[in-house]
Protein backbone atom coordinates (compact mmCIF):
# COMPACT_ATOMS: atom_id res chain seq x y z
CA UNK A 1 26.10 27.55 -35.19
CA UNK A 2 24.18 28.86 -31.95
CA UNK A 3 22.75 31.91 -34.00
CA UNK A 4 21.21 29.20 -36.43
CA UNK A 5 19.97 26.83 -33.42
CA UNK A 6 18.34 30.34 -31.81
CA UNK A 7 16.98 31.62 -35.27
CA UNK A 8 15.48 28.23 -35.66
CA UNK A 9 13.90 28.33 -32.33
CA UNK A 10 12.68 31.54 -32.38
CA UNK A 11 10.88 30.46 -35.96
CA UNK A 12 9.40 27.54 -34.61
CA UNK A 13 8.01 28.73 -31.25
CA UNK A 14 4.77 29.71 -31.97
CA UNK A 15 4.29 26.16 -33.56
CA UNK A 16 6.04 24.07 -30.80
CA UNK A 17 3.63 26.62 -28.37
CA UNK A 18 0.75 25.69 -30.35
CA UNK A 19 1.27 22.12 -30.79
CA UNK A 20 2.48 21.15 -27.57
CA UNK A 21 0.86 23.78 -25.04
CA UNK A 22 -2.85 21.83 -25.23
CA UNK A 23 -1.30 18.94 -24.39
CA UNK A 24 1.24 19.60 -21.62
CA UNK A 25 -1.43 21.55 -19.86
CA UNK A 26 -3.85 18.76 -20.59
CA UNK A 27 -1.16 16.26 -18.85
CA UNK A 28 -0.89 18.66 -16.49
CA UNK A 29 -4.71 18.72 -15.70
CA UNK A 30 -5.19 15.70 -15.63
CA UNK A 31 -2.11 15.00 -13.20
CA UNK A 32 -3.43 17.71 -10.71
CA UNK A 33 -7.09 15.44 -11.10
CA UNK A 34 -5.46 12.56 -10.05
CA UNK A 35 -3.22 13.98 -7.03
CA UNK A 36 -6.75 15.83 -5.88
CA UNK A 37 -8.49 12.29 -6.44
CA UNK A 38 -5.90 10.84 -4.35
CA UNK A 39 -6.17 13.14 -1.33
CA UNK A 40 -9.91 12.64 -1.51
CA UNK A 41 -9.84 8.75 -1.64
CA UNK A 42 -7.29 9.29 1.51
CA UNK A 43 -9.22 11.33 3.57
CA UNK A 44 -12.40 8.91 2.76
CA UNK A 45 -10.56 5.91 3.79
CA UNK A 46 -9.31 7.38 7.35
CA UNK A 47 -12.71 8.64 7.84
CA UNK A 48 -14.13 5.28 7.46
CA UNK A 49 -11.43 3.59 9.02
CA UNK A 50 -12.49 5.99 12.26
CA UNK A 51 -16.13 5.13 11.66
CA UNK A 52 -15.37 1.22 11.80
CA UNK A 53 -13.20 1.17 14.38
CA UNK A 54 -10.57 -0.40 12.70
CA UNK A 55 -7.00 -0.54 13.65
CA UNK A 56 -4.71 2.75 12.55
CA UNK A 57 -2.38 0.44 10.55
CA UNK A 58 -4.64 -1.38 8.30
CA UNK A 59 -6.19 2.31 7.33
CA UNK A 60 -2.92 3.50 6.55
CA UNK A 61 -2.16 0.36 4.30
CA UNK A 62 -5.42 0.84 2.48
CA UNK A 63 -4.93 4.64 2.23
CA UNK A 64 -1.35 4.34 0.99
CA UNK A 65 -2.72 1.87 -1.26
CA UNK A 66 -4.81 3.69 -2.73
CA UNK A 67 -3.36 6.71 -3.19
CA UNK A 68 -0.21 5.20 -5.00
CA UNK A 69 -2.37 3.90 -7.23
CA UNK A 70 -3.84 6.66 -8.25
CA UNK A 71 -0.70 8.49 -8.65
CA UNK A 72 0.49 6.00 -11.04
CA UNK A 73 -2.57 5.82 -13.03
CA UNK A 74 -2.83 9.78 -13.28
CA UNK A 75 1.07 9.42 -14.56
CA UNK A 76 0.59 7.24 -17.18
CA UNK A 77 -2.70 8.90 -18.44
CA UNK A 78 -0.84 12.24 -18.29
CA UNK A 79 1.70 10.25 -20.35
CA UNK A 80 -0.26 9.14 -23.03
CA UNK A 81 -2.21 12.32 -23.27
CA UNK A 82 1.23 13.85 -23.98
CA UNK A 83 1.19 11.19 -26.81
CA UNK A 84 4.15 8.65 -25.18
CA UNK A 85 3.15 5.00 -25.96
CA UNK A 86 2.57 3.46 -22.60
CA UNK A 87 1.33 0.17 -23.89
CA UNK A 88 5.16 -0.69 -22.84
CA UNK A 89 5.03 0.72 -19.67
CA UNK A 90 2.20 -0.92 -18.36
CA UNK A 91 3.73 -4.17 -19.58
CA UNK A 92 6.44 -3.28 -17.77
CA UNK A 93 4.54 -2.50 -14.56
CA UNK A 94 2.66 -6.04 -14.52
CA UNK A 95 5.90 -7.87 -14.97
CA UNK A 96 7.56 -5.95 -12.41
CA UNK A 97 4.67 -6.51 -9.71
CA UNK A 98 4.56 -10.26 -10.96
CA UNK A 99 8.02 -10.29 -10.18
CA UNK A 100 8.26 -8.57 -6.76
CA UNK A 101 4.91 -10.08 -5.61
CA UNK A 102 6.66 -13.34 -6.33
CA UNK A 103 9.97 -12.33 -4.52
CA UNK A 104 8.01 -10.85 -1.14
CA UNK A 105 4.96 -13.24 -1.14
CA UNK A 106 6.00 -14.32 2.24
CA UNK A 107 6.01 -10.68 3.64
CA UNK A 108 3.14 -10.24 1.62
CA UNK A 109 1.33 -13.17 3.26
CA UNK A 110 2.38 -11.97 6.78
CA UNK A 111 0.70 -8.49 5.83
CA UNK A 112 -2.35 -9.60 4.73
CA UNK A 113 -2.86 -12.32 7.63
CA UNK A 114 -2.66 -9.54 9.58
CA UNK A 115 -4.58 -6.99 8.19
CA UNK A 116 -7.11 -9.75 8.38
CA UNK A 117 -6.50 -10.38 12.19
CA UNK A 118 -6.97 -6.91 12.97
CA UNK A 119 -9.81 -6.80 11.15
CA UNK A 120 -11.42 -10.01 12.57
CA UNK A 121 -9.88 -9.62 15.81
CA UNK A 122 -10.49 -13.35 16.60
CA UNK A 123 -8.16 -12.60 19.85
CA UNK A 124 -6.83 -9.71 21.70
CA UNK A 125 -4.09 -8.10 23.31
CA UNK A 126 -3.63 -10.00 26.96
CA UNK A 127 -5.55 -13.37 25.39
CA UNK A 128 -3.16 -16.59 25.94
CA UNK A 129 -2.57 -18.19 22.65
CA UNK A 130 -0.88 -21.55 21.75
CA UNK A 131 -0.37 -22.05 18.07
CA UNK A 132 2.47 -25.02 16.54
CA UNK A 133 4.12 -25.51 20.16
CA UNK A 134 4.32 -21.75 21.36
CA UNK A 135 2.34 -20.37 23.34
CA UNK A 136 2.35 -16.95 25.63
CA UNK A 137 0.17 -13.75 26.45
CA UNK A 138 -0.37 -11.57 23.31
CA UNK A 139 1.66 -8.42 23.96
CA UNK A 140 0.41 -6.99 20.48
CA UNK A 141 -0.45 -7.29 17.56
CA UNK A 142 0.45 -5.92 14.13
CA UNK A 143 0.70 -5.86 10.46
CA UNK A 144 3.61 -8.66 10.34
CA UNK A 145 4.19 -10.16 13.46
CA UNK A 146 1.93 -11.06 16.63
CA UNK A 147 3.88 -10.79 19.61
CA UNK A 148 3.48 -13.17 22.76
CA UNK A 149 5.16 -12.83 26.10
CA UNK A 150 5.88 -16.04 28.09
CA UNK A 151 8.50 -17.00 30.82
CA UNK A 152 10.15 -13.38 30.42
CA UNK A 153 10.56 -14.47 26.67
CA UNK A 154 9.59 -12.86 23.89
CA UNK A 155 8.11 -14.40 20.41
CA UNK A 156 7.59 -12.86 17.46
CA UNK A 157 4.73 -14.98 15.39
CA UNK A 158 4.49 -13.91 11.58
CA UNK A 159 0.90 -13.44 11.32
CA UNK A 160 0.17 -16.08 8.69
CA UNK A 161 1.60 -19.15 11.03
CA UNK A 162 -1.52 -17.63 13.54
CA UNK A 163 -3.86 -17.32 10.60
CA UNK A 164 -3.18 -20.76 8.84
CA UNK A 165 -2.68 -22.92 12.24
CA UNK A 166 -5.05 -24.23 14.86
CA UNK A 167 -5.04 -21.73 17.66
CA UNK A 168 -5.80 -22.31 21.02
CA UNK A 169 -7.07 -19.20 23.22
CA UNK A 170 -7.35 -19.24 26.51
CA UNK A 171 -6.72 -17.47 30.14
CA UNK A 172 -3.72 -16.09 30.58
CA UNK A 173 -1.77 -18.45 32.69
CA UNK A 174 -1.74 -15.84 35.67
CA UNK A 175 -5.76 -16.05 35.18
CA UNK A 176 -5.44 -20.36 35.66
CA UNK A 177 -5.85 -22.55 38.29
């Protein structure tokens, strides 16, 4: 049986070579485009980060971003270059993002409020904020959570409570009086 399986073979290599070599170095092409594109996009989006000032985390979020995205889109056209129907697949990939941005839309919230904050920067480190009751020096500030300090407390705010609440700013409370 294993003679006729390597007879076979070695009869229908130079079709399987010619049939299927185009495309897997095609896929293969267009895989290394992608990864390249993705390195570039990277690159361009700390660069302008830098140029903008804006804070290290948000770049990385938008770099990350960006560069999964173009990972998955350079796998899925090296897929259907190879000649898999990904119709399926990127049904599959909208229902699964519907379905995790609907399980982590409160995370997802939080991330965005804050990508917003540091963008905006409508307060900063050391300001005294009072938002819903709490209120304390901000100690920082990122991505999910704005931290205030107050009576040797500490309290974690998730960004969108500070982004979707009346905020009051003011003098840190060494600074009144």
């Amino acid at each position: 049986m294993w003679n006729t399986i390597q007879e076979y073979t070695q009869e229908n290599l130079p079709i399987l070579i010619h049939v299927w070599g185009p495309k897997i170095l095609m896929a293969a092409a267009l895989l290394f485009v992608f990864w390249l594109a993705s390195r570039i996009a990277r690159k361009t989006i700390f660069a302008a980060g830098d140029k903008a000032s804006l804070e290290y985390p948000v770049v990385r979020l938008m770099a990350m971003a960006a560069r999964v995205t173009l990972l998955v889109a350079g796998l899925i056209t090296a897929l259907g270059t190879l000649g898999v129907d990904v119709s399926a697949l990127v049904a599959g990939l909208g229902l699964t993002g519907f379905a995790l941005g609907f399980a982590v839309k409160d995370t997802i919230s939080n991330i965005l409020a804050g990508v917003l904050l540091l963008v905006y920067r409508p307060f900063s480190k050391q300001d005294f904020l009072e938002v819903k009751g709490m209120s304390g020096e901000v100690t920082a500030i990122d991505l999910r959570y704005t931290t205030l300090q107050h009576a040797g407390q500490k309290i974690l705010l998730p960004n969108a409570l500070l982004f979707t609440n009346p905020i009051t700013i003011g003098k840190a409370e060494s600074d009144k009086g």
